[in-house]
Protein backbone atom coordinates (compact mmCIF):
# COMPACT_ATOMS: atom_id res chain seq x y z
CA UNK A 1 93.95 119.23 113.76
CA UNK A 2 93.61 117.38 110.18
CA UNK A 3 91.01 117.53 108.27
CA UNK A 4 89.00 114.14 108.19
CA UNK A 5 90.01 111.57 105.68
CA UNK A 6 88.21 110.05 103.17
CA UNK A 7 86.35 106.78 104.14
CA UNK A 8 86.42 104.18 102.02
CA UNK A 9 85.11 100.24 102.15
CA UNK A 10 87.65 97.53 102.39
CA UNK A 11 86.27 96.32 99.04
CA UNK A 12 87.18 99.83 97.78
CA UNK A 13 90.47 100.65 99.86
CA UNK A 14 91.29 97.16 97.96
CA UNK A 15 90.31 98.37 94.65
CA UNK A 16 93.13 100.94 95.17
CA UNK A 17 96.01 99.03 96.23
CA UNK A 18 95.08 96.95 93.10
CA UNK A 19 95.07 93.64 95.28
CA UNK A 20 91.71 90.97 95.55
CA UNK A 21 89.21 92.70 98.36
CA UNK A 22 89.65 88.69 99.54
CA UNK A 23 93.26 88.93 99.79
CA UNK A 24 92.95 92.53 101.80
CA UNK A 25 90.06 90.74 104.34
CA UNK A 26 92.29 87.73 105.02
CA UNK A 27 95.69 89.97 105.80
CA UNK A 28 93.78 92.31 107.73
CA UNK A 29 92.05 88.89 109.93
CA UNK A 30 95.68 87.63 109.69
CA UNK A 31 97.21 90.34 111.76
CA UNK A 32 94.46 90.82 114.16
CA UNK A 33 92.98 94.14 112.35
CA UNK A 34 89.47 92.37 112.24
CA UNK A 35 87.56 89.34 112.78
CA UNK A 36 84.87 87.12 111.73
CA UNK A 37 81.49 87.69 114.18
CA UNK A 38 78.92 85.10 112.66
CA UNK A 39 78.29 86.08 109.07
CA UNK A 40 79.86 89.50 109.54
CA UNK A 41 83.47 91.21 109.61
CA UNK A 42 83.94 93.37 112.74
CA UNK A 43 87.12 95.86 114.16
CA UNK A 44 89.34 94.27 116.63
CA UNK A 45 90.79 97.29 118.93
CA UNK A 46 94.01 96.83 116.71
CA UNK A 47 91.60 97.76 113.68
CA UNK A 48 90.28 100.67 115.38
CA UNK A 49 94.07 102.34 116.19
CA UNK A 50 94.69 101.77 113.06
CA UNK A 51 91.62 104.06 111.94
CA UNK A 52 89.14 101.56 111.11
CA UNK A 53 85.22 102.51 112.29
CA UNK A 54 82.13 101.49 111.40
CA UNK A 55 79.33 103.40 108.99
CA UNK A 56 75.72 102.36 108.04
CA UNK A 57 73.91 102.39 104.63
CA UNK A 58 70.43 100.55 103.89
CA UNK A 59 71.72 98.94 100.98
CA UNK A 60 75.01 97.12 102.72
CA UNK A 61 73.92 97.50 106.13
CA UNK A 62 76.91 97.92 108.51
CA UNK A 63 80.66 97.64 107.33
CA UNK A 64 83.98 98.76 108.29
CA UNK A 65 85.49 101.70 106.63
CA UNK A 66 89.09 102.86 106.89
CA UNK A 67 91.12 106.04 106.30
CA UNK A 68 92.12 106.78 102.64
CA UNK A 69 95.37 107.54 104.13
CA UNK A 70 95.71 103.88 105.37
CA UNK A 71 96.98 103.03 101.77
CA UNK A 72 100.09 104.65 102.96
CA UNK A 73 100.66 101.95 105.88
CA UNK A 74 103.68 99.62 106.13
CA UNK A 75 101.22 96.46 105.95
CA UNK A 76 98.98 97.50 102.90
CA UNK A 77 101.95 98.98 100.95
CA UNK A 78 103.84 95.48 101.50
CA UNK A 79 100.87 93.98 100.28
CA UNK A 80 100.81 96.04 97.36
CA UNK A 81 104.63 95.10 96.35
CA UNK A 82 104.24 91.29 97.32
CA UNK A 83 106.09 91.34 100.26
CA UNK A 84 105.61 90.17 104.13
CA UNK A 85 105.41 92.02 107.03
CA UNK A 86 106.96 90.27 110.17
């Protein structure tokens, strides 16, 4: 068994692809990785194969956190070099 991966935000997981956290929420929405629930972003069942879960601070309340490892994926590393996934 792995060891657990690093966590990290969507705002940071788009910090290190170098892309606009924007730009990361909208291409994960766009290929059904998450959705818009009200005011908030939640994990589609796609988004939660794909390692996405859920973790709790007081400051930010509840957000979605995804593998470090994700980085790695066909979708963000296309996003990364500009390209489209079909």
């Amino acid at each position: 068994m792995e060891p657990e991966d690093n966590r990290l935000s969507t705002t940071a997981l788009a910090r290190k692809l170098k892309i606009p956290a924007q730009q990361l929420f909208a291409t994960l929405r766009d290929y059904g990785w998450i959705q818009r629930a009200g005011d908030a972003w939640v994990l589609t069942p796609k988004g939660e194969f794909e390692g996405g879960s859920f973790q709790h601070s007081r400051r930010f309340g509840r957000y979605i956190v995804w593998p470090e490892r994700l980085e790695q994926h066909p979708l963000l590393a296309a996003i990364e070099s500009n390209q489209r996934i079909t």
